[in-house]
N, C-alpha and C. Protein backbone atom coordinates (compact mmCIF):
# COMPACT_ATOMS: atom_id res chain seq x y z
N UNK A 1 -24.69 7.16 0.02
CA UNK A 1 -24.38 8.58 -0.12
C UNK A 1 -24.61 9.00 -1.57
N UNK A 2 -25.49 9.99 -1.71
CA UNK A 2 -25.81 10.51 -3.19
C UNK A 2 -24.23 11.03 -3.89
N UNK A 3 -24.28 11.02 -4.97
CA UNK A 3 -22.98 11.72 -5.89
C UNK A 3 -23.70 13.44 -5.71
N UNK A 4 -22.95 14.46 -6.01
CA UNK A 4 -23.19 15.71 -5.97
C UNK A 4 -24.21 16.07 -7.35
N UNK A 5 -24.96 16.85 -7.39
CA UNK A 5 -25.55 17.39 -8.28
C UNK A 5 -25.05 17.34 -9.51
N UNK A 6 -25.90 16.50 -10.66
CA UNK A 6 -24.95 17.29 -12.47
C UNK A 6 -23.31 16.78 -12.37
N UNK A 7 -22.56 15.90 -11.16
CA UNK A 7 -21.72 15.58 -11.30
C UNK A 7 -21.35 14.15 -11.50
N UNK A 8 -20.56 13.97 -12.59
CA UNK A 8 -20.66 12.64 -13.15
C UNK A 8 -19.52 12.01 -11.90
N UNK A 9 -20.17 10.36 -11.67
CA UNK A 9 -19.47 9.53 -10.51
C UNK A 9 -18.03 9.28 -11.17
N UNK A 10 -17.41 9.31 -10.45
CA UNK A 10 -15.56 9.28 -9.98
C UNK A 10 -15.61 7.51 -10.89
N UNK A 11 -14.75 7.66 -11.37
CA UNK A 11 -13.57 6.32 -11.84
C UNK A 11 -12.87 5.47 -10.27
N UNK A 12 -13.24 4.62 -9.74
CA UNK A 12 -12.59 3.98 -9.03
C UNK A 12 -12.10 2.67 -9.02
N UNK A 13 -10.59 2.59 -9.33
CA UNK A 13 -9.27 0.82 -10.24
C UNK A 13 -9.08 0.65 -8.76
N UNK A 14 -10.16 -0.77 -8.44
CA UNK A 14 -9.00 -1.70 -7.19
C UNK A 14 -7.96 -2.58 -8.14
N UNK A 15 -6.44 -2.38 -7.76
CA UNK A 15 -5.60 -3.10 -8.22
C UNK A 15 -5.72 -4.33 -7.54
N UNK A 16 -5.23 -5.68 -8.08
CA UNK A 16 -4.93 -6.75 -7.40
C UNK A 16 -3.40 -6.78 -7.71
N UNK A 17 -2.46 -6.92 -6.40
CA UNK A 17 -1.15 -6.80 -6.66
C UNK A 17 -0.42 -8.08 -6.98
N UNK A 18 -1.09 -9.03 -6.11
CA UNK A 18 -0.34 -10.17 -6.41
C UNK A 18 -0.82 -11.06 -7.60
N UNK A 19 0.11 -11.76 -7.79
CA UNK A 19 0.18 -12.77 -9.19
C UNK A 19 0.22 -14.19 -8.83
N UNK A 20 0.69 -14.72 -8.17
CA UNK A 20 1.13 -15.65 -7.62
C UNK A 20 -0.05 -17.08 -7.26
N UNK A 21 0.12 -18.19 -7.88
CA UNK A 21 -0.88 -19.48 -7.81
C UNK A 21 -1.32 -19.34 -6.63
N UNK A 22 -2.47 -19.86 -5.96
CA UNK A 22 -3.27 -19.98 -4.64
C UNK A 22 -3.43 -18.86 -3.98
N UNK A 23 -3.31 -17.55 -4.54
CA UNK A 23 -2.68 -16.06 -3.88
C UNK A 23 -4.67 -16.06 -3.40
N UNK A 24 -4.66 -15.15 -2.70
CA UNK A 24 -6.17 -14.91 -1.97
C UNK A 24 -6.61 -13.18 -2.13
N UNK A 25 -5.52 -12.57 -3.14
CA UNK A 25 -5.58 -11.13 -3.23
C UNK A 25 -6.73 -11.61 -3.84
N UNK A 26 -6.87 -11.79 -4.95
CA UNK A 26 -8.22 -11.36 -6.18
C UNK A 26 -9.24 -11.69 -5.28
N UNK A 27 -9.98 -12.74 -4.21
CA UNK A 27 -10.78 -12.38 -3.39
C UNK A 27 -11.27 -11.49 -2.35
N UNK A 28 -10.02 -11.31 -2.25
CA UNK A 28 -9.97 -9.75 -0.96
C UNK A 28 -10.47 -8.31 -2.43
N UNK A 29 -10.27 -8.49 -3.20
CA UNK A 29 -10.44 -7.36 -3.98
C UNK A 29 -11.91 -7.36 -4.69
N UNK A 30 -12.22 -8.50 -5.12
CA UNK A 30 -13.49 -8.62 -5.43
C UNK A 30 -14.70 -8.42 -3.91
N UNK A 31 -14.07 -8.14 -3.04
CA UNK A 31 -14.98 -8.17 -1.92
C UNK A 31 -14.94 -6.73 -1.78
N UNK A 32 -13.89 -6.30 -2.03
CA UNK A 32 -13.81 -5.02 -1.89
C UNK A 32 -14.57 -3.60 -2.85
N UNK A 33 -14.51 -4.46 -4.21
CA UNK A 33 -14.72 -3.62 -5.29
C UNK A 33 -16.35 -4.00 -5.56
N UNK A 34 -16.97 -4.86 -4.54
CA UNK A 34 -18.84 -4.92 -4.98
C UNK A 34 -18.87 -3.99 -3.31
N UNK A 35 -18.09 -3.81 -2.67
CA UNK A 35 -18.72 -3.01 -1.50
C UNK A 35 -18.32 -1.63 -2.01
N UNK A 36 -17.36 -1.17 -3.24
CA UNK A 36 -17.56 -0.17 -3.57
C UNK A 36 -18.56 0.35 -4.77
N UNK A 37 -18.93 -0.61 -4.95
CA UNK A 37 -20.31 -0.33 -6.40
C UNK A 37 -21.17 -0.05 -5.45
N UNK A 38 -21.45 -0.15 -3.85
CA UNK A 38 -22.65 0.53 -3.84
C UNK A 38 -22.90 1.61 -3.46
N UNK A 39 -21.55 2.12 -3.41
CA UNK A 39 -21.19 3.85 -2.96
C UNK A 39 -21.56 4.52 -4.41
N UNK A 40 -22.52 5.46 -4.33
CA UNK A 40 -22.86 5.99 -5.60
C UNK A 40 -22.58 7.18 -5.86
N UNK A 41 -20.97 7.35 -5.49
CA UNK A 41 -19.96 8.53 -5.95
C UNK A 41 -19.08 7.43 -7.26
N UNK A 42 -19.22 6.70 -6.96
CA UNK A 42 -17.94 6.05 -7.88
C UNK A 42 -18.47 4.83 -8.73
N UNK A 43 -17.80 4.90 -9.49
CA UNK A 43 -18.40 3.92 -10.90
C UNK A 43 -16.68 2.74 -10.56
N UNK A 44 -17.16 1.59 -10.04
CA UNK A 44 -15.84 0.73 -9.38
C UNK A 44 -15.44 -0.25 -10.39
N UNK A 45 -14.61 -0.63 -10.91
CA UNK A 45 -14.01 -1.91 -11.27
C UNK A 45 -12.91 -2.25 -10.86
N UNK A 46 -12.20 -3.83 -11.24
CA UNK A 46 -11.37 -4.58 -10.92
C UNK A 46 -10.21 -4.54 -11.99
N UNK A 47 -8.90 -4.56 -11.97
CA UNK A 47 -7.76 -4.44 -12.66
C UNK A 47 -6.80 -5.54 -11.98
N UNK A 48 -7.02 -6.87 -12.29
CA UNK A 48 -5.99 -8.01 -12.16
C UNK A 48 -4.73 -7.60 -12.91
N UNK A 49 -3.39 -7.45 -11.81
CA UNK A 49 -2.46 -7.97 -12.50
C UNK A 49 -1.96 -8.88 -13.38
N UNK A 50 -2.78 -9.83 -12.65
CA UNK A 50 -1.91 -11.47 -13.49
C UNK A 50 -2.65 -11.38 -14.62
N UNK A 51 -4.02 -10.85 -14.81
CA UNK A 51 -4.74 -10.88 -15.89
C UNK A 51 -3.96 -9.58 -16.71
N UNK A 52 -3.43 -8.19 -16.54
CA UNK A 52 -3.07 -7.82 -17.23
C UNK A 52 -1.59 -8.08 -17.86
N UNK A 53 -0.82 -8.25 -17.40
CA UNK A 53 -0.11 -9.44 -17.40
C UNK A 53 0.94 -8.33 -17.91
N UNK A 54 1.62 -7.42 -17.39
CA UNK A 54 2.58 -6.79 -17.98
C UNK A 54 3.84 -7.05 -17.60
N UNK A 55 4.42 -7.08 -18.72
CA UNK A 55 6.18 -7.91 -18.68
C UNK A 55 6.67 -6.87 -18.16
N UNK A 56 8.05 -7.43 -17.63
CA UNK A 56 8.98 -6.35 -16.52
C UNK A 56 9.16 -5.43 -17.56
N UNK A 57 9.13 -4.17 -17.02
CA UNK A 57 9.46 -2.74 -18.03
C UNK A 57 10.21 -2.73 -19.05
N UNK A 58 9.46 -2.74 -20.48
CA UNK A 58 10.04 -2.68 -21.52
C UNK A 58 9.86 -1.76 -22.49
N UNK A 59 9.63 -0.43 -22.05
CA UNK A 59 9.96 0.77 -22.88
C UNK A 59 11.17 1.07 -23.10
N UNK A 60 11.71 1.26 -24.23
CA UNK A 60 12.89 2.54 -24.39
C UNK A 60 13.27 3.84 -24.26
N UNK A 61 11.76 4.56 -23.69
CA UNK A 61 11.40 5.75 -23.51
C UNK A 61 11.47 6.13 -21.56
N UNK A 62 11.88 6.87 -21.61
CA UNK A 62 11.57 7.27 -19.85
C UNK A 62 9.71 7.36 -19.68
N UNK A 63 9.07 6.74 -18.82
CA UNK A 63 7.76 6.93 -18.79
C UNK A 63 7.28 8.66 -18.91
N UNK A 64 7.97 9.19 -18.17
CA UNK A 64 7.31 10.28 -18.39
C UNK A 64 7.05 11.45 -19.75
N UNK A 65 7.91 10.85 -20.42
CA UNK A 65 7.95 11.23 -21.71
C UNK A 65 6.58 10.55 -22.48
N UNK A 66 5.84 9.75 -22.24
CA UNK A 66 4.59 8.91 -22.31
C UNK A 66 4.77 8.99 -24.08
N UNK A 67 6.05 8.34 -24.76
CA UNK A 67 6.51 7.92 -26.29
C UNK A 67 5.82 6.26 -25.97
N UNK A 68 4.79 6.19 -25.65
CA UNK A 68 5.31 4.28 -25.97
C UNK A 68 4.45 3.92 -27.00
N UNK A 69 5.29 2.60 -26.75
CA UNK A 69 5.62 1.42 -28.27
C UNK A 69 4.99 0.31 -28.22
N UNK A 70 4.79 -0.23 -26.75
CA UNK A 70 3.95 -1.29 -26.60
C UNK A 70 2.42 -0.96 -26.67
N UNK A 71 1.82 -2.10 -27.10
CA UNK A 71 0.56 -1.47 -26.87
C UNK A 71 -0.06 -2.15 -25.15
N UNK A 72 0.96 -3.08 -24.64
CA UNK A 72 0.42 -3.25 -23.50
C UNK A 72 0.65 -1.98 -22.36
N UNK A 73 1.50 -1.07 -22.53
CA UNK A 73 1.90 -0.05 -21.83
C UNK A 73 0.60 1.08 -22.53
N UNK A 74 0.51 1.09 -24.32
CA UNK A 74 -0.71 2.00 -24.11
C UNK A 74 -2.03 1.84 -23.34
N UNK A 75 -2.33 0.34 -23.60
CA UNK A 75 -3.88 -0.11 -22.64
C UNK A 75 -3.83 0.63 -20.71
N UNK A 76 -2.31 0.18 -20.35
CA UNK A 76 -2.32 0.56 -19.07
C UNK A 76 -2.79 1.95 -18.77
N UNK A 77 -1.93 2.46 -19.75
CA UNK A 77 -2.17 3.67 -20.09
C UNK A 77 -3.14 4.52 -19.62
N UNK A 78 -4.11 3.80 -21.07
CA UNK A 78 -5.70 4.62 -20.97
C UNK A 78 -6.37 4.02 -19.69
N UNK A 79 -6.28 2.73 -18.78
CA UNK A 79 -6.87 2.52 -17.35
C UNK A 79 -6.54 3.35 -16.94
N UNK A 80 -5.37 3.53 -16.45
CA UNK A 80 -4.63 4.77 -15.44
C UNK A 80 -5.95 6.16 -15.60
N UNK A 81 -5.03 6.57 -16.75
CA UNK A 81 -5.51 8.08 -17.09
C UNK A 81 -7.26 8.26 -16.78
N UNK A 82 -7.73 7.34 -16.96
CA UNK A 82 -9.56 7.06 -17.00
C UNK A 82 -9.57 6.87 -15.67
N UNK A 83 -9.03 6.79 -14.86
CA UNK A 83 -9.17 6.72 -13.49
C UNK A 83 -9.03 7.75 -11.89
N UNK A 84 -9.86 8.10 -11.43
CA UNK A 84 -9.95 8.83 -10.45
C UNK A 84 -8.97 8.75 -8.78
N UNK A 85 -9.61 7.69 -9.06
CA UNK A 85 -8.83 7.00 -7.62
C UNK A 85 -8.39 5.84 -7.65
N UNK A 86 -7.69 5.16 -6.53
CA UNK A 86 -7.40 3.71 -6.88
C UNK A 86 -7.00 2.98 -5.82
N UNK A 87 -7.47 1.83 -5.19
CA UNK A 87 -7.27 0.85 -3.73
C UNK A 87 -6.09 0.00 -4.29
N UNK A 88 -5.28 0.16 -4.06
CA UNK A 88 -4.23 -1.54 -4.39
C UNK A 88 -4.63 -2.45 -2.94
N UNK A 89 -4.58 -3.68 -3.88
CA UNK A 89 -4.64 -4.48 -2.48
C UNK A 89 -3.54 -5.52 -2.70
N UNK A 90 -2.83 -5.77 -1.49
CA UNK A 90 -1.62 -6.13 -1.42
C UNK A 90 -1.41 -6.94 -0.50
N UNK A 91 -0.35 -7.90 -0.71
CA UNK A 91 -0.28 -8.99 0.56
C UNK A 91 1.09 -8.44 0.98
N UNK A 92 1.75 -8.71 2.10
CA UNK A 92 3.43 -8.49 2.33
C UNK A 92 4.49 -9.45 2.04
N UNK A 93 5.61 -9.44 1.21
CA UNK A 93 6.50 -10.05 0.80
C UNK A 93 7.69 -9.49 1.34
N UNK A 94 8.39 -10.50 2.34
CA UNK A 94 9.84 -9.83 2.87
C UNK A 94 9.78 -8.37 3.30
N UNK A 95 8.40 -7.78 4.16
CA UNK A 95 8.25 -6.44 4.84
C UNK A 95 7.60 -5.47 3.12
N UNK A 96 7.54 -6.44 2.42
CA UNK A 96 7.58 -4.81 1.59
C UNK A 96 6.44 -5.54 0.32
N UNK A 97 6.05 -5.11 -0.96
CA UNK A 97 5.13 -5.36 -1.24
C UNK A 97 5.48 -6.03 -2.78
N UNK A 98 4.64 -6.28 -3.20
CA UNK A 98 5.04 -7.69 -4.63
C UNK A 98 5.26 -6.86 -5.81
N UNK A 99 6.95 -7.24 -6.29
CA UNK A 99 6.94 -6.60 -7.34
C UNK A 99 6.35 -6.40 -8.48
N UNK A 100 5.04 -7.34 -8.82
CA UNK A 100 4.37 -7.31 -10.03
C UNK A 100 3.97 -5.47 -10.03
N UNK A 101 3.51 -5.03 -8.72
CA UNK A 101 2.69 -3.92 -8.20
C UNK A 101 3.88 -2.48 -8.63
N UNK A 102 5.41 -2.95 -8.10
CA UNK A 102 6.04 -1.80 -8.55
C UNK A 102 5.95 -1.32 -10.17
N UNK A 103 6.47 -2.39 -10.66
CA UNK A 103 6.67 -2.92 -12.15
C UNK A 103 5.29 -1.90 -12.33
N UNK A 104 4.36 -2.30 -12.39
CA UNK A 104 3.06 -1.55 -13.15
C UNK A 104 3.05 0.17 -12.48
N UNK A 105 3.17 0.23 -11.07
CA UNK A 105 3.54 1.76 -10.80
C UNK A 105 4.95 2.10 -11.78
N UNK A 106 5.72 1.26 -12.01
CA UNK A 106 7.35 2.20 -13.02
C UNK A 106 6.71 2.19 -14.47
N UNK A 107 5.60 2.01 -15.00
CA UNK A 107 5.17 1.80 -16.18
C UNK A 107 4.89 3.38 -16.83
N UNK A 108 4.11 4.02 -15.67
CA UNK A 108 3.52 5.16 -15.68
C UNK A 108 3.92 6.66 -15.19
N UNK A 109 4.32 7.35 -15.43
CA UNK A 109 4.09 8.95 -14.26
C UNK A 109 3.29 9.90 -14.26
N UNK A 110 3.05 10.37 -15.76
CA UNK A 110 1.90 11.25 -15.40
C UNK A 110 0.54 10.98 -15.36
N UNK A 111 0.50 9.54 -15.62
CA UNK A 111 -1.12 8.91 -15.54
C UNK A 111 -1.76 9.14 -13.90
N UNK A 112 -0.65 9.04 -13.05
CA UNK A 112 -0.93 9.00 -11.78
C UNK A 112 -1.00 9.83 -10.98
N UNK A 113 -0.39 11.05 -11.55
CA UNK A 113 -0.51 12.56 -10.91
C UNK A 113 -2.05 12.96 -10.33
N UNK A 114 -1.73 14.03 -9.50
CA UNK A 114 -3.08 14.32 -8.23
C UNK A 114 -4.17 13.00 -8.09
N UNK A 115 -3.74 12.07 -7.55
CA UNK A 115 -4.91 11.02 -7.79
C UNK A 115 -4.79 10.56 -6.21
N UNK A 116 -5.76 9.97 -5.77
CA UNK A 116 -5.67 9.98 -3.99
C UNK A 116 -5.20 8.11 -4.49
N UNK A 117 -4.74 7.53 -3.15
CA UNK A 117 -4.13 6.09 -3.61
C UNK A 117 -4.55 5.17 -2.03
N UNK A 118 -5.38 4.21 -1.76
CA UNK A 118 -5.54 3.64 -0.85
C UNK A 118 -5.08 2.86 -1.09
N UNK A 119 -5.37 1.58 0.45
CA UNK A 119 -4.70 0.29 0.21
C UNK A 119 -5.57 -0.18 1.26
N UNK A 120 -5.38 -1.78 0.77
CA UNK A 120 -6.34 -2.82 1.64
C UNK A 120 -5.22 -3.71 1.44
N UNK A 121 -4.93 -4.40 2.79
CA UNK A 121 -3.45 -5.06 3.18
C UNK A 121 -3.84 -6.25 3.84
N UNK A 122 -3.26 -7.48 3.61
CA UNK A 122 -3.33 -8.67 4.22
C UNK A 122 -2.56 -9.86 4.31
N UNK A 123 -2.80 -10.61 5.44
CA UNK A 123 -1.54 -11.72 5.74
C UNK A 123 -1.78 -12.31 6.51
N UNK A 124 -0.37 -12.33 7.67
CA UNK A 124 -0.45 -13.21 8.91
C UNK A 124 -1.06 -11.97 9.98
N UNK A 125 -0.26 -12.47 10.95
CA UNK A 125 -0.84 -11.56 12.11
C UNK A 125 -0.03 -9.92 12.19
N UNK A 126 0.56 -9.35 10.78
CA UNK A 126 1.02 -8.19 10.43
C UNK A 126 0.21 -7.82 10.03
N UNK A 127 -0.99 -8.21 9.12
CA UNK A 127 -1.79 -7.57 8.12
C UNK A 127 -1.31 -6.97 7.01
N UNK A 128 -0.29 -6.89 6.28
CA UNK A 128 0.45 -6.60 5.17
C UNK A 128 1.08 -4.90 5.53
N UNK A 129 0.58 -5.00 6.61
CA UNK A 129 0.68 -3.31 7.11
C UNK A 129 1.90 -2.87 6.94
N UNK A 130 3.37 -3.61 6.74
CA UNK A 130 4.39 -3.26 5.97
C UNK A 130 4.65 -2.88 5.24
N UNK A 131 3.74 -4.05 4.10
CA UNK A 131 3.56 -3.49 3.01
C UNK A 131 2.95 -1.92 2.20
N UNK A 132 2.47 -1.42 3.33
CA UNK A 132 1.34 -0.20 2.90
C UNK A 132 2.47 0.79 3.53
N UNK A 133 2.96 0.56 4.45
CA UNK A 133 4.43 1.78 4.36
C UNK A 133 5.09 2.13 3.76
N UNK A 134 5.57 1.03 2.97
CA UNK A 134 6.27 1.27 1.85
C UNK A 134 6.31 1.57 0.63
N UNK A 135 4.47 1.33 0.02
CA UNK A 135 4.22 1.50 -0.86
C UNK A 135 3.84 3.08 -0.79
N UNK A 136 3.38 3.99 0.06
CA UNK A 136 3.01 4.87 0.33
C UNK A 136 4.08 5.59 0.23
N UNK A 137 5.28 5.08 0.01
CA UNK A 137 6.40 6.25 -0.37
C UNK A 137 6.49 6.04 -1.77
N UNK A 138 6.19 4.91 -2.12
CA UNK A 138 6.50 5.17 -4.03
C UNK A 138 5.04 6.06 -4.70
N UNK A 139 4.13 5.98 -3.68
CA UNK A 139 3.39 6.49 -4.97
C UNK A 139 2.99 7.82 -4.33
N UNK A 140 3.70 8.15 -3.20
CA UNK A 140 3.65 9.46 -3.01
C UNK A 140 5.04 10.37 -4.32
N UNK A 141 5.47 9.58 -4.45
CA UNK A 141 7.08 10.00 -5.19
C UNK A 141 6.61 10.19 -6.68
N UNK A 142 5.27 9.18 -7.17
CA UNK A 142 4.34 9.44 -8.23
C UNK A 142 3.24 10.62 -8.18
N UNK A 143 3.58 11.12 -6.70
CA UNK A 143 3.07 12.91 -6.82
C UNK A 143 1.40 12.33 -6.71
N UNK A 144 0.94 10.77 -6.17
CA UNK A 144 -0.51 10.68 -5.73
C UNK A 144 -0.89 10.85 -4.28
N UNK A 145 -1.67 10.92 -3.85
CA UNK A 145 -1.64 11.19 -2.45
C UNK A 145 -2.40 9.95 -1.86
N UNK A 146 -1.16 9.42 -0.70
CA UNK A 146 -1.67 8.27 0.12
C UNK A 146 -2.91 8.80 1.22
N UNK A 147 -3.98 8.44 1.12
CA UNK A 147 -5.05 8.52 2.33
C UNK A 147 -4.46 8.05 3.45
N UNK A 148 -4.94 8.75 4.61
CA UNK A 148 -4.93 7.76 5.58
C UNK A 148 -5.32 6.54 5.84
N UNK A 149 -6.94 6.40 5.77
CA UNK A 149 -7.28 4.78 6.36
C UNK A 149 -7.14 4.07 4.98
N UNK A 150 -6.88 2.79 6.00
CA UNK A 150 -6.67 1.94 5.41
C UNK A 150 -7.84 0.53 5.47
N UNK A 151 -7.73 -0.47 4.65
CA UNK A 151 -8.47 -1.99 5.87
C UNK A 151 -7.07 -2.85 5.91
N UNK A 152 -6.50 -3.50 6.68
CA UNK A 152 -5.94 -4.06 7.55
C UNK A 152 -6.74 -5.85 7.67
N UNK A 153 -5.92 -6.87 6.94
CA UNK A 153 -6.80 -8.09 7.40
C UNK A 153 -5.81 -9.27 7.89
N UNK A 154 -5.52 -8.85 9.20
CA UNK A 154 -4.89 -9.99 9.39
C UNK A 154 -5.36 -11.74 9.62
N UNK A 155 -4.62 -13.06 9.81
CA UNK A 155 -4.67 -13.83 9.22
C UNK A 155 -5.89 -14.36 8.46
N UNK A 156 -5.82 -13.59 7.68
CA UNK A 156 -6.32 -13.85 5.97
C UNK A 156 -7.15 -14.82 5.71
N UNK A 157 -6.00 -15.87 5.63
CA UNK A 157 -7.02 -17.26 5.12
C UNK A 157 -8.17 -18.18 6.14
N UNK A 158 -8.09 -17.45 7.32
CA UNK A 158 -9.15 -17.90 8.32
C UNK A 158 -10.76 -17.45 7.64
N UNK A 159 -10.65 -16.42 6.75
CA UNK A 159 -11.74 -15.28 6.32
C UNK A 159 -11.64 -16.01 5.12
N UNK A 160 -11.35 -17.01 4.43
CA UNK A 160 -11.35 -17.14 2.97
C UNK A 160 -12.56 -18.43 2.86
N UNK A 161 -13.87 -18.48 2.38
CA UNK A 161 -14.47 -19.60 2.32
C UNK A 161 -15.24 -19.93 1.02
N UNK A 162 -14.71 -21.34 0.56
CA UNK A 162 -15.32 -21.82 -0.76
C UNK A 162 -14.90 -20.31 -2.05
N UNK A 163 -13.39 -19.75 -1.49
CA UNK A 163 -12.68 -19.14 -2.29
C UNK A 163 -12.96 -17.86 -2.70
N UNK A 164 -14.39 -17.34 -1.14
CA UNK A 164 -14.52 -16.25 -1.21
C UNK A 164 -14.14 -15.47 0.00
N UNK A 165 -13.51 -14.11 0.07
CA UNK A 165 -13.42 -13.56 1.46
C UNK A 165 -14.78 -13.10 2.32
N UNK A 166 -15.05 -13.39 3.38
CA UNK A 166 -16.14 -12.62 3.80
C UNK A 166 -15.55 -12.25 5.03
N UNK A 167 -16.27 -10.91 5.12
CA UNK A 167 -15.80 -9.54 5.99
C UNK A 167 -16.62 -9.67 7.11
N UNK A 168 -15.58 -9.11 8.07
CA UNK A 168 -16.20 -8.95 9.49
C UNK A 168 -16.56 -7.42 9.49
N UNK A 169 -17.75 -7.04 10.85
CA UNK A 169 -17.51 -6.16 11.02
C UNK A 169 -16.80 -4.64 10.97
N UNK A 170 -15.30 -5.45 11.42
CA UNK A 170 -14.25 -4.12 11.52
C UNK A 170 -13.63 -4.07 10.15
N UNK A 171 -14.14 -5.33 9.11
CA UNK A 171 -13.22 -4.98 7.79
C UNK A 171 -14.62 -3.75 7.00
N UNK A 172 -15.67 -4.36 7.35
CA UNK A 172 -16.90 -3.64 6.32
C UNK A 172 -16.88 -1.82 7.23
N UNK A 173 -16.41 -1.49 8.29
CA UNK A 173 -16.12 -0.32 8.77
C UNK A 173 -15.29 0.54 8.28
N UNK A 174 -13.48 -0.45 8.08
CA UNK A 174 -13.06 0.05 7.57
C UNK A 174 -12.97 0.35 6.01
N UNK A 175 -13.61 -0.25 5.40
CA UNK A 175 -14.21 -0.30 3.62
C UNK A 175 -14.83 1.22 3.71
N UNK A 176 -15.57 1.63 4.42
CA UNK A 176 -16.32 2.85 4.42
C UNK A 176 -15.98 4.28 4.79
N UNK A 177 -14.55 3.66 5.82
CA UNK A 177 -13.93 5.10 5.69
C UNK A 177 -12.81 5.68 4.81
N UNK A 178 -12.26 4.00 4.37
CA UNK A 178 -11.63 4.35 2.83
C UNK A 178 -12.47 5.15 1.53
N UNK A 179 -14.00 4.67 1.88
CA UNK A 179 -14.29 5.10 0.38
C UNK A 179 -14.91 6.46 0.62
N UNK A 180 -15.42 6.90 2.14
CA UNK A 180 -15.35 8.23 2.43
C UNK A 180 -14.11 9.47 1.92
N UNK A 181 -13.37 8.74 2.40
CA UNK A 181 -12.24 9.79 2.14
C UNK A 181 -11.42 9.70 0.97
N UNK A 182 -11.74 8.59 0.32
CA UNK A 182 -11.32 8.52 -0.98
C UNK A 182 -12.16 9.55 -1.83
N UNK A 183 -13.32 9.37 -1.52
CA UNK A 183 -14.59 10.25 -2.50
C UNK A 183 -14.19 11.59 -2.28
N UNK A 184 -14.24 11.95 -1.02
CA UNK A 184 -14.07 13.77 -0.65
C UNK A 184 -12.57 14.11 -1.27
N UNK A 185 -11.60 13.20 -0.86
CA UNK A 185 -10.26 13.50 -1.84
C UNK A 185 -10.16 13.34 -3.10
N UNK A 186 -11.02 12.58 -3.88
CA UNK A 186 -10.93 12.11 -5.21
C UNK A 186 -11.66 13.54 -6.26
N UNK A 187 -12.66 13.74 -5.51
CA UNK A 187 -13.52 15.07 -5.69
C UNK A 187 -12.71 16.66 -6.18
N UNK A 188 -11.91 16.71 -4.86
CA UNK A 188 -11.06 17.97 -4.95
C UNK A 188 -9.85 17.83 -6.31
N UNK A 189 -9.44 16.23 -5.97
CA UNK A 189 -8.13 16.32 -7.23
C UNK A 189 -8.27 16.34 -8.58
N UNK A 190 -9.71 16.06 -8.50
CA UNK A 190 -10.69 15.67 -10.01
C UNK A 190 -10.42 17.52 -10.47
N UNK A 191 -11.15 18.33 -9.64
CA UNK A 191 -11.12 19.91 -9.62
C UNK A 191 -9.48 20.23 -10.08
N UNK A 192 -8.55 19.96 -9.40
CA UNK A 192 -6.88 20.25 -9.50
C UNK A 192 -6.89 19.56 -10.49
N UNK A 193 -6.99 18.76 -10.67
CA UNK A 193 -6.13 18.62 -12.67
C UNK A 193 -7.01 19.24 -13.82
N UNK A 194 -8.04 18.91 -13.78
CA UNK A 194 -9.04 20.17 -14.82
C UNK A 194 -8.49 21.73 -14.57
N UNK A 195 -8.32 21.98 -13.51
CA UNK A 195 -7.94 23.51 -13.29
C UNK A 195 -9.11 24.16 -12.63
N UNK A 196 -10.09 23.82 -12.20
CA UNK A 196 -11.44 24.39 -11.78
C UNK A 196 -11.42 24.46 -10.23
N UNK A 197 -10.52 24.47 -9.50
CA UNK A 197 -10.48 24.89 -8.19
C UNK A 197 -10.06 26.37 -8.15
């Protein structure tokens, strides 16, 4: 799909949520984020948690006051703000989703304003799909807007080989209507925060 005329391609951060030794997120995300480089609305990269490595919330400032002191909270910072849209991909922990992922959403508030927010979810035979309920209320509460589709991969590590994920059918389907409707939503909110709608 062409980008629109004279319009520069969208910022699109797949998060990796989990942190955790033997975890299989960063493959599900790297699979995810070269099937979004070839959508040529969006300019895609990868944002590892464990690689960014931010300690449990240590401002003295309320985020939204955006006073900070760390410079690991400024780096987050400028990702956030430089960013259009954004896929978290998430495994499910006890129905609900890995705190490394809240921790970095409580870091921020107005970085995240009008920004559309997908998710790519995975596990056992739930598909992390818990997880994406729940997260869809915190970062609606961050005033971003949850898309509808989603991709959905249930048991996971059947799809994991020589430590890479490879996609079936119904996952490379659903990759495309995330980044459909991520693009047409990412588009309009790009317009709403400039003021040009």
């Amino acid at each position: 799909m062409a980008p629109e005329p004279s319009v520069a391609p969208m910022t699109l951060t797949t998060v990796v949520a989990s942190t955790r030794p033997g975890r299989v997120g960063r493959s599900v995300a790297d699979w995810f984020t070269a099937r979004a480089a070839e959508y040529d609305q969006f300019q895609s990269h990868t944002v590892d948690l464990r690689e960014l490595a931010l300690p449990f919330f240590d401002e003295p400032h309320p985020p939204a006051l955006q006073q900070y002191t760390k410079s690991h909270t400024r780096e987050w910072s400028r990702i956030v703000d430089a960013s259009d849209a954004f896929v978290f991909v998430t495994p499910e922990y006890n129905g609900s989703f890995p705190a490394p992922l809240k921790n970095a959403w409580d870091y921020l508030v107005v970085e995240w304003q009008h920004k559309p927010a997908a998710f790519v979810s995975y596990g056992g035979v739930s598909a992390g799909t818990r997880a994406v309920q729940m997260a869809k209320q915190v970062v609606a509460n961050l005033r971003m807007l949850p898309i509808g589709p989603t991709v959905s991969i249930p048991f996971v590590n059947e799809r994991i080989e020589d430590g890479a994920f490879r996609s079936g059918k119904i996952h490379e389907a659903a990759a495309e209507q995330v980044l459909d409707e991520l693009a047409r939503t990412a588009r309009v909110m790009r317009r709403l925060r400039s003021g040009t709608y």
